[in-house]
Structure formats: structure tokens, C-alpha cells
C-alpha atoms as a PDB file:
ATOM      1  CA  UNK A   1       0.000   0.000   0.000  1.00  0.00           C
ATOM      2  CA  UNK A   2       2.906   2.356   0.464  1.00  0.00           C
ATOM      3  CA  UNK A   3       4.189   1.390  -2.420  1.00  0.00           C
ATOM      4  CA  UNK A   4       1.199   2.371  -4.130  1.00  0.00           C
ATOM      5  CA  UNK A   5       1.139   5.426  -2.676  1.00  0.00           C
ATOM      6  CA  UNK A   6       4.721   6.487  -3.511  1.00  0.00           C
ATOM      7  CA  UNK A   7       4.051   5.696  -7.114  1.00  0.00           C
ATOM      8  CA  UNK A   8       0.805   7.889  -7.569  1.00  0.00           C
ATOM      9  CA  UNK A   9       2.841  10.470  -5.765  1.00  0.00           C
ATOM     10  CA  UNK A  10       5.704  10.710  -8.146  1.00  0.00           C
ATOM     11  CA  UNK A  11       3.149  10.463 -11.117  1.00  0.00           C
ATOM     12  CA  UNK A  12       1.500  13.715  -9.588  1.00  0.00           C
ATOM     13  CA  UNK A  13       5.398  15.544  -9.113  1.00  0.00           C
ATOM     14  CA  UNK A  14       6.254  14.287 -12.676  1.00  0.00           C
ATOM     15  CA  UNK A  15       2.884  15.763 -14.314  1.00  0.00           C
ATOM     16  CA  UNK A  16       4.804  19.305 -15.344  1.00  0.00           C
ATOM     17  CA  UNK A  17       3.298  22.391 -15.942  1.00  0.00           C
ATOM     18  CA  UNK A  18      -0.620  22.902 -16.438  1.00  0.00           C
ATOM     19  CA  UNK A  19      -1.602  24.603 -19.513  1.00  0.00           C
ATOM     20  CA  UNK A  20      -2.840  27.826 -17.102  1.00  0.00           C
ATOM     21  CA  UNK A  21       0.536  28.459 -16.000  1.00  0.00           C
ATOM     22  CA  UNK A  22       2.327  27.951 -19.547  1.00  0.00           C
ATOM     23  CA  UNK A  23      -0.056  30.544 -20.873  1.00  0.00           C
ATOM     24  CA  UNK A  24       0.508  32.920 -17.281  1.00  0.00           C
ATOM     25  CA  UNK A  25       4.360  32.876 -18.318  1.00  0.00           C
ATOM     26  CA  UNK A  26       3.545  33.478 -21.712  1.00  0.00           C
ATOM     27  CA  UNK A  27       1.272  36.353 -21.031  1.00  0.00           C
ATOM     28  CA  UNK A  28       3.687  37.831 -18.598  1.00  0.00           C
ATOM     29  CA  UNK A  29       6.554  37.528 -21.108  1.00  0.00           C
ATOM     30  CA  UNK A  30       4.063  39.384 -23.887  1.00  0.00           C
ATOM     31  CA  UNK A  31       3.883  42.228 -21.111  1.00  0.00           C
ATOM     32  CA  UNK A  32       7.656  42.591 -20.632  1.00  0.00           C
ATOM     33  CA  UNK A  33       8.372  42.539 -24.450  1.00  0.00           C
ATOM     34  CA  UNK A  34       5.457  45.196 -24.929  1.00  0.00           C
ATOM     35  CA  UNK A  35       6.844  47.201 -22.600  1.00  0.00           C
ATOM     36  CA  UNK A  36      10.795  46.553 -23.147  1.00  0.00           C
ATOM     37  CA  UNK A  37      10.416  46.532 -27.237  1.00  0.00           C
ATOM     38  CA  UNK A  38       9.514  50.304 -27.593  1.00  0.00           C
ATOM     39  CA  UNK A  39      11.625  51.639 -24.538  1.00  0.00           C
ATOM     40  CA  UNK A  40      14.987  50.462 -26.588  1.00  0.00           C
ATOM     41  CA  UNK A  41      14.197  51.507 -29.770  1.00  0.00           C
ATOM     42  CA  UNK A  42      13.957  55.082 -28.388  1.00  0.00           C
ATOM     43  CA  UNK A  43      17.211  54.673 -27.384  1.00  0.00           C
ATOM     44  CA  UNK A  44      18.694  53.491 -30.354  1.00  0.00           C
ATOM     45  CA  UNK A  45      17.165  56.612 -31.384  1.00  0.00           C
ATOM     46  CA  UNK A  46      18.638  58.827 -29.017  1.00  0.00           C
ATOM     47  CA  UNK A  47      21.592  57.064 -29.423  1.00  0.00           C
ATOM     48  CA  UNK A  48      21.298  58.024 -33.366  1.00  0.00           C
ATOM     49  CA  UNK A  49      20.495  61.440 -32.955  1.00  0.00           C
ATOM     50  CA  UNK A  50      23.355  62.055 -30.605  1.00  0.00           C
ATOM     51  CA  UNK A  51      26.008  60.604 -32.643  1.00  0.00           C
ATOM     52  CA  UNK A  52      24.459  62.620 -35.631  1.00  0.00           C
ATOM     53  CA  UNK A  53      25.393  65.875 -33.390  1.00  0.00           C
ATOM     54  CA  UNK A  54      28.846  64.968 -32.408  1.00  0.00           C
ATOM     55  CA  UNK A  55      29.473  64.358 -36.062  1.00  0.00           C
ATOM     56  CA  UNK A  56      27.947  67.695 -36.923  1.00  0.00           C
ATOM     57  CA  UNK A  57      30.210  69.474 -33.856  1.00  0.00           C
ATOM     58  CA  UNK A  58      33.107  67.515 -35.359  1.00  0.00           C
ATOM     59  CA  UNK A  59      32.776  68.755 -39.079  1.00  0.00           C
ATOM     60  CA  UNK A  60      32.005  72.437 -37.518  1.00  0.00           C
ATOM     61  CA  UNK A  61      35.315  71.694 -35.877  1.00  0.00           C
ATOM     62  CA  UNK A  62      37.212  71.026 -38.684  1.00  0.00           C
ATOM     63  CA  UNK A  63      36.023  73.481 -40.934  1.00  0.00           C
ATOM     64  CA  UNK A  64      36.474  76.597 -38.582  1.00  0.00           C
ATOM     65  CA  UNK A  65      39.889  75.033 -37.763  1.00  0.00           C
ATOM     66  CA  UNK A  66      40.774  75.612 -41.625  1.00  0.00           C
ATOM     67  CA  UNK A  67      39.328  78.459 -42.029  1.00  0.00           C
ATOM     68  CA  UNK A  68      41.012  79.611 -38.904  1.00  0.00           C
ATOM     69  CA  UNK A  69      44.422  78.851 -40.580  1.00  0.00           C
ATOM     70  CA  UNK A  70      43.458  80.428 -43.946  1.00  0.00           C
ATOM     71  CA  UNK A  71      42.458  83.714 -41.637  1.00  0.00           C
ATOM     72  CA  UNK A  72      45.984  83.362 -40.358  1.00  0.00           C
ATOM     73  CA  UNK A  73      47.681  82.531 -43.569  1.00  0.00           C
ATOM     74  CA  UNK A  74      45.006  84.759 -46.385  1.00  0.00           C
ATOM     75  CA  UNK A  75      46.969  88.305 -45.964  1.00  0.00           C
ATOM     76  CA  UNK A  76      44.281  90.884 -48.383  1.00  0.00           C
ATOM     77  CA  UNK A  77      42.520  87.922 -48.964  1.00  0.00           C
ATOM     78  CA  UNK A  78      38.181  87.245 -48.148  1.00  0.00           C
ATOM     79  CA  UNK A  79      37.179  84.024 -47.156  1.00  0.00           C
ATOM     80  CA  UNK A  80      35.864  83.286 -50.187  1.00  0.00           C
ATOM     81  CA  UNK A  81      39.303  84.060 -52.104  1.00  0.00           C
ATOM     82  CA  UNK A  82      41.172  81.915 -49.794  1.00  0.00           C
ATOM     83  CA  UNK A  83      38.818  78.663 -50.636  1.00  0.00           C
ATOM     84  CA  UNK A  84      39.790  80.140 -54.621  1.00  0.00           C
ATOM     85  CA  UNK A  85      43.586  80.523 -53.498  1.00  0.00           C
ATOM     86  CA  UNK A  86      45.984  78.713 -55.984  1.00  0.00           C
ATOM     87  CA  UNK A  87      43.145  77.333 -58.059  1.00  0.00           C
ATOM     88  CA  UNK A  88      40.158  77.407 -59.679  1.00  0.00           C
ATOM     89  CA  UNK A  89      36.591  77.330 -58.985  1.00  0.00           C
ATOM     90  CA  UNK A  90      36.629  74.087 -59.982  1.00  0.00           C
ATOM     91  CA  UNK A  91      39.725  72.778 -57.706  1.00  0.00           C
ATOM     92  CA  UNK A  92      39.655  75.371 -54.775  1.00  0.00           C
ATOM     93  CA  UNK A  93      42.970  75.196 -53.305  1.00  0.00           C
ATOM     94  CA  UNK A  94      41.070  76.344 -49.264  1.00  0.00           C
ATOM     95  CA  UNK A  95      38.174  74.221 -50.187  1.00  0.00           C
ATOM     96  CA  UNK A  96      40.597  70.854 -50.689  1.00  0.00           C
ATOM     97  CA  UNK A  97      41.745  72.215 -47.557  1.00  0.00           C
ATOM     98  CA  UNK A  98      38.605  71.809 -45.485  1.00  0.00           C
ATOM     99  CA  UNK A  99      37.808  68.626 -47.105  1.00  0.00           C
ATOM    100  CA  UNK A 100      41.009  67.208 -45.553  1.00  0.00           C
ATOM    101  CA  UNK A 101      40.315  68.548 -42.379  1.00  0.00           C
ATOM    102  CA  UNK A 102      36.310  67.353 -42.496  1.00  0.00           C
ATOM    103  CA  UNK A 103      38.444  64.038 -43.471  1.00  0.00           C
ATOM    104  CA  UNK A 104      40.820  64.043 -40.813  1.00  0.00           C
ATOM    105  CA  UNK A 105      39.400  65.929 -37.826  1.00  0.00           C
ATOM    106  CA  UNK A 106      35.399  64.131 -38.364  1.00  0.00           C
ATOM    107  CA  UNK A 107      35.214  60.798 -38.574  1.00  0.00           C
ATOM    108  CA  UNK A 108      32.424  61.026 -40.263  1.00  0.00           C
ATOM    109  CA  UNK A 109      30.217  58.434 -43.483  1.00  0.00           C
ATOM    110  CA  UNK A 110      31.191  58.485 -46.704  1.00  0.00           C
ATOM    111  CA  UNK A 111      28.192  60.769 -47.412  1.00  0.00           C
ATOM    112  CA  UNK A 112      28.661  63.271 -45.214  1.00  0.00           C
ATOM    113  CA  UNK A 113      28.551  66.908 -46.686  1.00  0.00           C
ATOM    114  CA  UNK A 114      27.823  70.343 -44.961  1.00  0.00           C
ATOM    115  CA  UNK A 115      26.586  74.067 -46.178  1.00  0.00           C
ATOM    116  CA  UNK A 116      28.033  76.563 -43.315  1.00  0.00           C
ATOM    117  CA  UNK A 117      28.164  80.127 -43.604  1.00  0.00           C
ATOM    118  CA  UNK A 118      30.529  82.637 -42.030  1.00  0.00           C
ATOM    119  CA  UNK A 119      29.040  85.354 -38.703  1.00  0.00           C
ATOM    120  CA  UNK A 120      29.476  88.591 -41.687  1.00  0.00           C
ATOM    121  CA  UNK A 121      30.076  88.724 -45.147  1.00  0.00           C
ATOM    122  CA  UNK A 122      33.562  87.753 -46.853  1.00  0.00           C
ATOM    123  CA  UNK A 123      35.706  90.949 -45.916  1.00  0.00           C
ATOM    124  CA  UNK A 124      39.925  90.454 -45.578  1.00  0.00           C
ATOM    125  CA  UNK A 125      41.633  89.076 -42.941  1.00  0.00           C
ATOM    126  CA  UNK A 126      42.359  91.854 -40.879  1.00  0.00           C
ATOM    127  CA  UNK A 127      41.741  91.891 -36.644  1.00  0.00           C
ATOM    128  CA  UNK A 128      38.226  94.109 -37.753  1.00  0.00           C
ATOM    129  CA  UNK A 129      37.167  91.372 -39.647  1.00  0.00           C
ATOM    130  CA  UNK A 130      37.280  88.501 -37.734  1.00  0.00           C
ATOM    131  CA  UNK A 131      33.413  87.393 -38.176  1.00  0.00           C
ATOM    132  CA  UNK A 132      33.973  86.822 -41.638  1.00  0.00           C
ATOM    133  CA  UNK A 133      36.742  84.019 -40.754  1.00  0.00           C
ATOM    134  CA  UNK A 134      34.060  82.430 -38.514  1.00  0.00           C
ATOM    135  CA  UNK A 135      31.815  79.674 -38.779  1.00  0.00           C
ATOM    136  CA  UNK A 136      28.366  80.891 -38.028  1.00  0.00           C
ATOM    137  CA  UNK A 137      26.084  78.154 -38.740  1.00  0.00           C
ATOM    138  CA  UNK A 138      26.297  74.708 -39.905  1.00  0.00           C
ATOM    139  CA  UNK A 139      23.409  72.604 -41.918  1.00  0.00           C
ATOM    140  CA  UNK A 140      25.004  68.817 -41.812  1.00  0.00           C
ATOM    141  CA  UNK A 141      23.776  66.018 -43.154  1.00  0.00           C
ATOM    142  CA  UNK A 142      24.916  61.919 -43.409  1.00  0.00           C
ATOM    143  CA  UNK A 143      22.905  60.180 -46.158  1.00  0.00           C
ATOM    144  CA  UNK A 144      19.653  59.461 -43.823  1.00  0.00           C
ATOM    145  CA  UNK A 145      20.011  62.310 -41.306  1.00  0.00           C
ATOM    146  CA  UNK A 146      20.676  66.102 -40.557  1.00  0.00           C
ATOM    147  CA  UNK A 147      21.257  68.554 -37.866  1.00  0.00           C
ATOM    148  CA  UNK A 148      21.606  72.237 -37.980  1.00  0.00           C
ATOM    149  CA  UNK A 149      23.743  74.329 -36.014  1.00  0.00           C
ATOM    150  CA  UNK A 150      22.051  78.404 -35.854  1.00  0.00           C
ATOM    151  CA  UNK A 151      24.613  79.272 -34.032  1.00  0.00           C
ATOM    152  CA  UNK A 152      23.847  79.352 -30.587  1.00  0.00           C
ATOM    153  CA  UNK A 153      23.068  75.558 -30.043  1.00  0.00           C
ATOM    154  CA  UNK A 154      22.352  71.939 -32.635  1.00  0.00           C
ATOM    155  CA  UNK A 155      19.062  70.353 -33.539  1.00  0.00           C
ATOM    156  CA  UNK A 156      18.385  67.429 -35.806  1.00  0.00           C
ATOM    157  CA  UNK A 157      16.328  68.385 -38.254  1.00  0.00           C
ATOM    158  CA  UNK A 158      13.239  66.051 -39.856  1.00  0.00           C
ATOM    159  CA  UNK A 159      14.267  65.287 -43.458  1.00  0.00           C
ATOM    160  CA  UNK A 160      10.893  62.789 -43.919  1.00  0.00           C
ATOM    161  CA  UNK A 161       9.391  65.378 -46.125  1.00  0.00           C
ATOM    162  CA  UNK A 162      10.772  67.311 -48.813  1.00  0.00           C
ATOM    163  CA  UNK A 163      14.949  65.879 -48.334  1.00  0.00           C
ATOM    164  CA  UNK A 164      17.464  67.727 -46.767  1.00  0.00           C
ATOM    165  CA  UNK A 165      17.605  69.979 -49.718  1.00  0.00           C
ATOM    166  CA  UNK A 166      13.937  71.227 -49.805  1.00  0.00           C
ATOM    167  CA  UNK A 167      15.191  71.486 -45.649  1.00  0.00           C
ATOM    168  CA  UNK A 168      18.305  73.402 -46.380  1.00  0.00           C
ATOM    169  CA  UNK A 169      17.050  75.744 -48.930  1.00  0.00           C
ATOM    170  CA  UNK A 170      14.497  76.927 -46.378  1.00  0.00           C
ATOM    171  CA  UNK A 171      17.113  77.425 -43.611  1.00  0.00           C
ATOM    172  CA  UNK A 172      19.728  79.032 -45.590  1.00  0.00           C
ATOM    173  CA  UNK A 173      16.382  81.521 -47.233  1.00  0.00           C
ATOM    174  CA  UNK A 174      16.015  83.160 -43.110  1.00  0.00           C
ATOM    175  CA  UNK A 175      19.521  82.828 -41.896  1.00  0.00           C
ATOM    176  CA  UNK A 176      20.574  85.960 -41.066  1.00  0.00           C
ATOM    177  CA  UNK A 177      24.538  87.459 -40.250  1.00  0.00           C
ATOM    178  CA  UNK A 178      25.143  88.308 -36.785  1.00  0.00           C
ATOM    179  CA  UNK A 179      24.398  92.181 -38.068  1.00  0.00           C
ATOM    180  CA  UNK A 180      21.049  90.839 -39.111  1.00  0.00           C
ATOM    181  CA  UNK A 181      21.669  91.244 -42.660  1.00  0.00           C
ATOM    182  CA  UNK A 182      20.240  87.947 -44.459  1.00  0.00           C
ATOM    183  CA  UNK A 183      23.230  85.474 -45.292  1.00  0.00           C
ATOM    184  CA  UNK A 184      24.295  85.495 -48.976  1.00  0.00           C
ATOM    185  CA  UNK A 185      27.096  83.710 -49.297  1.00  0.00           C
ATOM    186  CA  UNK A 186      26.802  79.566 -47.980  1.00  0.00           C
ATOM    187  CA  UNK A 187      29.549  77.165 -48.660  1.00  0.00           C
ATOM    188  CA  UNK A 188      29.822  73.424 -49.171  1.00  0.00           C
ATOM    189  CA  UNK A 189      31.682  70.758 -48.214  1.00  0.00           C
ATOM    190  CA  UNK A 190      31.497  66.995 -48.582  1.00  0.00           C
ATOM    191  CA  UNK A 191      33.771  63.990 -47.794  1.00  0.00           C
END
């Protein structure tokens, strides 16, 4: 009779899970991936969008760092006949410059290209004139993102609709020089 027992008793401990509890787990693990799912994806996000910036700051880096040692080097020269300097429109000897330095300095994609403009109009490099040997704002965009730099501070900027160059031609249309004056002269670079 004990015997009997023992066996009945190890049939019951041996029976496993009921189908209730497989389908409480499964629930539960439905919850956790509802709420875990979303919760990284915005941070892959975040994580894209702040890697976005740090290669804008990076290619604003390089590019006033050039221009910052064209202002040094450019005597009677403006800005924009340093980027002309020893060559044509065609193969700017200042542009080649910056692309090196966007190269070097930014470790930025392939497909990474920038419009900046300078804080006042091309003027020579003379202590008066430093403005127009600085980097005032920055549009920069990688093949799938952009970020603008007005600058005071960076914001990415939704390309969704229109491309960045719908985007760019409607940021470069209201920038204004630190005089006010609307911005008419924007340069490009691209890696």
C-alpha cells in the first residue's frame, strides 16, 4: 500500500506544468516585451540622434579650424578668395583644404557633406574682420540624417518630407549674419 502510494505520488510531481501556468508565463513575457520593445528603440534613437550631433560638432570643428588657418595665412585675402587661393573654382585650393580637415578631424560616413556660412560677409583678414573668418552656422547632413547648427546651439532636423535639400534651402532663405543682414554667401563641403 505504500508502495502504491509512492508511485501515484511521483506520477503527480512528474505531471509538469498545467496549460494555465504555460499561458501565465507566456502572457507575462508578452507584457515585458510590450513594454521593453519600444523603450529600446527610443534609445537606439537617441543614441542616433546624438552621434548625428557629435558628427555635426566635429565637421564644424574642422572646418572653422581651416578656415582659422586660412584667416591666419590669407593676408588681403576674403574668405571666399582663400577657398579660390591657388586654383580654380573648380579645384579650390582652401576648399581641398577643409575637405582634408572634415576628413581628418570628423570621422564622419562616406556621405557626409555640410553648407556653413561665415558670422558677416567675406571681408579680408584683418583683426576688424574677424566674423567673416568664422563659422556661423552649420546645416550637416549623413545620407539618412541632418542637424543644424544656428549658431547658438544643434538640432536634428526632420528630413521625412521634402529631403534635406527642400530642408536646407528653407534654412539658408532666413539665416541671417550676426548684423542681421540675411546670409548670402553659404559654402559646401562633402567627404
Amino acid at each position: 500500500m505504500d508502495q502504491g502510494r509512492l508511485n501515484r505520488k511521483k506520477e503527480i510531481d512528474n505531471k509538469g506544468f498545467t496549460l494555465v501556468e504555460l499561458i501565465v508565463v507566456l502572457v507575462i513575457l508578452a507584457i515585458l516585451a510590450a513594454i521593453l520593445v519600444p523603450a529600446l528603440l527610443g534609445y537606439i534613437d537617441r543614441a542616433k540622434d546624438a552621434q548625428l550631433l557629435i558628427n555635426g560638432k566635429n565637421v564644424l570643428n574642422a572646418i572653422q579650424a581651416e578656415a582659422s588657418q586660412g584667416y591666419a595665412k590669407a593676408g588681403d585675402l576674403t574668405f571666399s578668395g582663400w577657398i579660390y587661393k591657388n586654383g580654380s573654382e573648380s579645384n579650390p585650393g582652401g576648399y581641398n583644404d577643409m575637405v582634408k580637415a572634415m576628413a581628418k578631424l570628423a570621422d564622419v560616413d562616406a556621405g557626409a557633406q555640410a553648407w556653413f556660412c561665415m558670422a558677416a560677409p567675406s571681408a579680408k583678414a584683418t583683426s576688424e574682420n574677424h566674423a567673416a573668418w568664422t563659422v556661423y552656422q552649420v546645416i550637416y547632413y549623413e545620407p539618412d540624417s541632418a542637424a543644424y547648427f544656428d549658431g547658438t546651439s544643434w538640432e536634428t532636423l526632420d528630413i521625412s518630407s521634402g529631403g534635406i535639400s527642400t530642408k536646407a534651402e528653407e534654412i539658408k532663405g532666413k539665416a541671417k549674419y550676426k548684423n542681421g543682414n540675411p546670409v548670402s554667401e553659404w559654402y559646401w563641403v562633402g567627404k
